[in-house]
Each structure stands twice: as C-alpha cells, then as structure tokens.
C-alpha atoms as a PDB file:
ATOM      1  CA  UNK A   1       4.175 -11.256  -3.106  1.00  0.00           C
ATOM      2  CA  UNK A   2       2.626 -14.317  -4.430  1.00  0.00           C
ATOM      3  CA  UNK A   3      -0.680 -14.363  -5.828  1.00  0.00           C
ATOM      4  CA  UNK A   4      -1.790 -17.892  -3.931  1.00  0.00           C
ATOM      5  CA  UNK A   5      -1.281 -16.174  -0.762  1.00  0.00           C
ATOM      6  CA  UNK A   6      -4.596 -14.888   0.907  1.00  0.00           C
ATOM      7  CA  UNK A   7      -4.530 -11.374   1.850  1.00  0.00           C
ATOM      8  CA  UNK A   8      -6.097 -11.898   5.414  1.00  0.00           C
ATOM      9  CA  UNK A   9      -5.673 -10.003   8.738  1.00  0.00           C
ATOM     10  CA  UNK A  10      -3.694 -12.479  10.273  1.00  0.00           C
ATOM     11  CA  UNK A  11      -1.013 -11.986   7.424  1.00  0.00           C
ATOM     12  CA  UNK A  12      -1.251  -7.867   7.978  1.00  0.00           C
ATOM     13  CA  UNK A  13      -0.474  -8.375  11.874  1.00  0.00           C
ATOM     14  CA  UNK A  14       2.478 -10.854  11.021  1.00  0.00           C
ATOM     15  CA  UNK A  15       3.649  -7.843   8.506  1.00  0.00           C
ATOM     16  CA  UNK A  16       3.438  -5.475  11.137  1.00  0.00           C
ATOM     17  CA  UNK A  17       4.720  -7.273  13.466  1.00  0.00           C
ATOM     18  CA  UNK A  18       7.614  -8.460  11.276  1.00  0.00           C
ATOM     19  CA  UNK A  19       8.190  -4.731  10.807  1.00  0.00           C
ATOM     20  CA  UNK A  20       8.389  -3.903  14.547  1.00  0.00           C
ATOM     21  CA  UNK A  21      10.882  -7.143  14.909  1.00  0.00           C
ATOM     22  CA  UNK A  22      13.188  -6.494  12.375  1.00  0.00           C
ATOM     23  CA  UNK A  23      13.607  -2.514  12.306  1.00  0.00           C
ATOM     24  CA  UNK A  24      11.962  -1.156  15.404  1.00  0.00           C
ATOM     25  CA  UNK A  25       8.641  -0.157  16.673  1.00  0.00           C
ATOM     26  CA  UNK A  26       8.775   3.250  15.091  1.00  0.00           C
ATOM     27  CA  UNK A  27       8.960   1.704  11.861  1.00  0.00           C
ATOM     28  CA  UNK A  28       5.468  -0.208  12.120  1.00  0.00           C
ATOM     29  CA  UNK A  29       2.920   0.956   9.120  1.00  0.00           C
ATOM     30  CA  UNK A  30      -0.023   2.224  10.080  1.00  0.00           C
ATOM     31  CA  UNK A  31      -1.585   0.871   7.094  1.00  0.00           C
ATOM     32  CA  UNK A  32      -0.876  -2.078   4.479  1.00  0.00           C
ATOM     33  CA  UNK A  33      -2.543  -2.453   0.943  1.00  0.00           C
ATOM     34  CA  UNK A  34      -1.799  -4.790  -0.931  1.00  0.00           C
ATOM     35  CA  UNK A  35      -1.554  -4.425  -4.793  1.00  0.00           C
ATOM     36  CA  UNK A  36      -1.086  -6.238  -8.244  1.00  0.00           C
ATOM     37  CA  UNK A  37       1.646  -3.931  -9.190  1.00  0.00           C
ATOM     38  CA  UNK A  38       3.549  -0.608  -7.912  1.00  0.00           C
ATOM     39  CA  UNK A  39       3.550   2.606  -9.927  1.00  0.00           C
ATOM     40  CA  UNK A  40       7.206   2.550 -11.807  1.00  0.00           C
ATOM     41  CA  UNK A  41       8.805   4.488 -14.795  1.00  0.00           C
ATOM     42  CA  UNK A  42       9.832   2.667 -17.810  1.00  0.00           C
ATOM     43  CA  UNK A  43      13.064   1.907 -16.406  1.00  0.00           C
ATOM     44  CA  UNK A  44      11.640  -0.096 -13.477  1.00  0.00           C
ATOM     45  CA  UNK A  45      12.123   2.925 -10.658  1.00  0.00           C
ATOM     46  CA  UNK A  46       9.069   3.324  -8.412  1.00  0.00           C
ATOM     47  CA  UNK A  47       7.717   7.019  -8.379  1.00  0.00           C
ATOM     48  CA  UNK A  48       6.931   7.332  -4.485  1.00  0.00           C
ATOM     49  CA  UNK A  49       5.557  10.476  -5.139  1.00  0.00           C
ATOM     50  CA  UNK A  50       2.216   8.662  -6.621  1.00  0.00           C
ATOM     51  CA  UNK A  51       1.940   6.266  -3.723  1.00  0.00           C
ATOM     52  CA  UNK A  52       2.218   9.404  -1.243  1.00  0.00           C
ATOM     53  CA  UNK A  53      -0.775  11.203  -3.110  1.00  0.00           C
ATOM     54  CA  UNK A  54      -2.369   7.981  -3.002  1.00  0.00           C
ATOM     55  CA  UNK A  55      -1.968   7.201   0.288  1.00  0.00           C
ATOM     56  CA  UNK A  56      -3.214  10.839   1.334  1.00  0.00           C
ATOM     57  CA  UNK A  57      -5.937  10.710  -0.787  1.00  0.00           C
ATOM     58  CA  UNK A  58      -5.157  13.502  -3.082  1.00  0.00           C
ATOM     59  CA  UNK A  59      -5.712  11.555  -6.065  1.00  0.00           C
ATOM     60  CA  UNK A  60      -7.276  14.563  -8.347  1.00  0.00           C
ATOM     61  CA  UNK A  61      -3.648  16.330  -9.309  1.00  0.00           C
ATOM     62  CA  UNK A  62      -1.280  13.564  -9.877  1.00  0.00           C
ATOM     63  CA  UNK A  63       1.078  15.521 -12.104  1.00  0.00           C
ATOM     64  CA  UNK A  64       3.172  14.286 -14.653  1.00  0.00           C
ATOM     65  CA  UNK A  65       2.719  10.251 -15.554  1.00  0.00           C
ATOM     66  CA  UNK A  66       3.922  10.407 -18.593  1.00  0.00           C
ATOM     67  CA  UNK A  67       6.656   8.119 -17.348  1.00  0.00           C
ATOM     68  CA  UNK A  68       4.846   5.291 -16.269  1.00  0.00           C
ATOM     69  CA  UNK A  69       5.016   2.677 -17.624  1.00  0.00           C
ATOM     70  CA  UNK A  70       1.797   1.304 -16.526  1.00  0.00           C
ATOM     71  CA  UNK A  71      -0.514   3.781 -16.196  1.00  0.00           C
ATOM     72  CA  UNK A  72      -3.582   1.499 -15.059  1.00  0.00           C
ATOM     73  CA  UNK A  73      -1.754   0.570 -11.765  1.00  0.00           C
ATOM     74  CA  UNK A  74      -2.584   3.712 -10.573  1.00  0.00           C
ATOM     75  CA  UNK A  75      -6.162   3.638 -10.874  1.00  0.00           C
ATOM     76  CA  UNK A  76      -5.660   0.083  -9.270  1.00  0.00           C
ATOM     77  CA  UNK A  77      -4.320   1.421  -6.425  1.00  0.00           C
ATOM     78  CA  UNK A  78      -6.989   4.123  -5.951  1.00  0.00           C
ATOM     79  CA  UNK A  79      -9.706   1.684  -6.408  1.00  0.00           C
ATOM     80  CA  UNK A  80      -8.273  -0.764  -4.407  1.00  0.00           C
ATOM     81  CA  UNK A  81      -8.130   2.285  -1.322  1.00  0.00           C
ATOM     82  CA  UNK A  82     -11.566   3.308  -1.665  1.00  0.00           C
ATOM     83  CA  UNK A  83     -13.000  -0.012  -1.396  1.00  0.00           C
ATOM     84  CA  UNK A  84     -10.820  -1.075   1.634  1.00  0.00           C
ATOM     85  CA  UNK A  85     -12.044  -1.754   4.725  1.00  0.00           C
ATOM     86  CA  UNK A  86      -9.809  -0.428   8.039  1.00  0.00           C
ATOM     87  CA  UNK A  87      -9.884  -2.751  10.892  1.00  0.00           C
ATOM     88  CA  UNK A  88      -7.843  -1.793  13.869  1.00  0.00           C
ATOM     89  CA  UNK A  89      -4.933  -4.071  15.074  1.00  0.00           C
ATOM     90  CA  UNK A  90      -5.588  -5.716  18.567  1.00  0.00           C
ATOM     91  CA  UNK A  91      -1.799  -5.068  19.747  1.00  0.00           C
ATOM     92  CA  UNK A  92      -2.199  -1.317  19.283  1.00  0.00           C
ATOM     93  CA  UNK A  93      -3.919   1.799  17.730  1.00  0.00           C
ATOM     94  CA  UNK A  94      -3.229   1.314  14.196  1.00  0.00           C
ATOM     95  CA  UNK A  95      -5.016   0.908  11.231  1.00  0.00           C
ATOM     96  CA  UNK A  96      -4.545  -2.114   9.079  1.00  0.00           C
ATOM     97  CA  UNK A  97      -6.412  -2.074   5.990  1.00  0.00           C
ATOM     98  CA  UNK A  98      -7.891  -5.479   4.609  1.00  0.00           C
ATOM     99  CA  UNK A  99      -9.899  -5.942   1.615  1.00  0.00           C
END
C-alpha cells in the first residue's frame, strides 16, 4: 500500500466492502491492520503462522523466527494491535480496526 495514503475508516469500509464485491460476503474480514511490512523468510515467503498468533493474541510462544528476515516487523505488528482502536462497521457487526 502506499505510504501517502491515510489509513482512515472510510478506506477500511471501501476494503471491506471491496472484499464482499469481488469474492463474496463470506469472505469479508472482520478486522484490517494495516502495517509497514509483513513477517517473511529470507526468501520473500510470508510465514502466516506469525500473523495467526498475532491476530489471536498469543504473542508469548512464537516459535522458531530464525527465518525471518526481519525480525522487528513482528514486534511492529504486535504494537501496532495493542494500540488499535476497534470501531464497528455501520453496514454490519464487524470489527474494523483503525489506528
């Protein structure tokens, strides 16, 4: 994403919204966060596994990250969760999370 974009709720919506066009309603997040960077091994695959522990907030095991090849996007992203802010989006029940 580009960095000159602001991160507002308006954008979130369109995302979800975007999501619910394109794919299908079951496919809408129930939560967007938006980071500098993604959690990825040296040669460039992204370890879901971390963003699932993230997301779930079981941040104190992460296992093995001796792959990364950035380990400070990781504490990014946990920092960036615990100071978020969920708002609920006006077209349904879900959570959007703005910073």
């Amino acid at each position: 994403m580009d960095h000159n974009i602001q991160k507002t709720a308006r954008l979130l919506e369109e995302l979800q919204e975007h999501v619910r066009k394109e794919i299908g309603p079951i496919a809408a997040p129930d939560a967007i966060q938006f980071a500098a960077g993604l959690p990825k091994t040296r040669s460039g695959k992204i370890m879901r596994r971390l963003l699932k522990k993230i997301a779930a907030d079981e941040t104190t095991d992460m296992g093995d990250v001796s792959t990364l090849a950035d380990p400070s996007v990781i504490a990014e992203l946990v920092e960036r969760k615990s100071r978020t802010v969920q708002k609920r989006c006006r077209t349904d029940s879900s959570f959007l999370t703005v910073e």
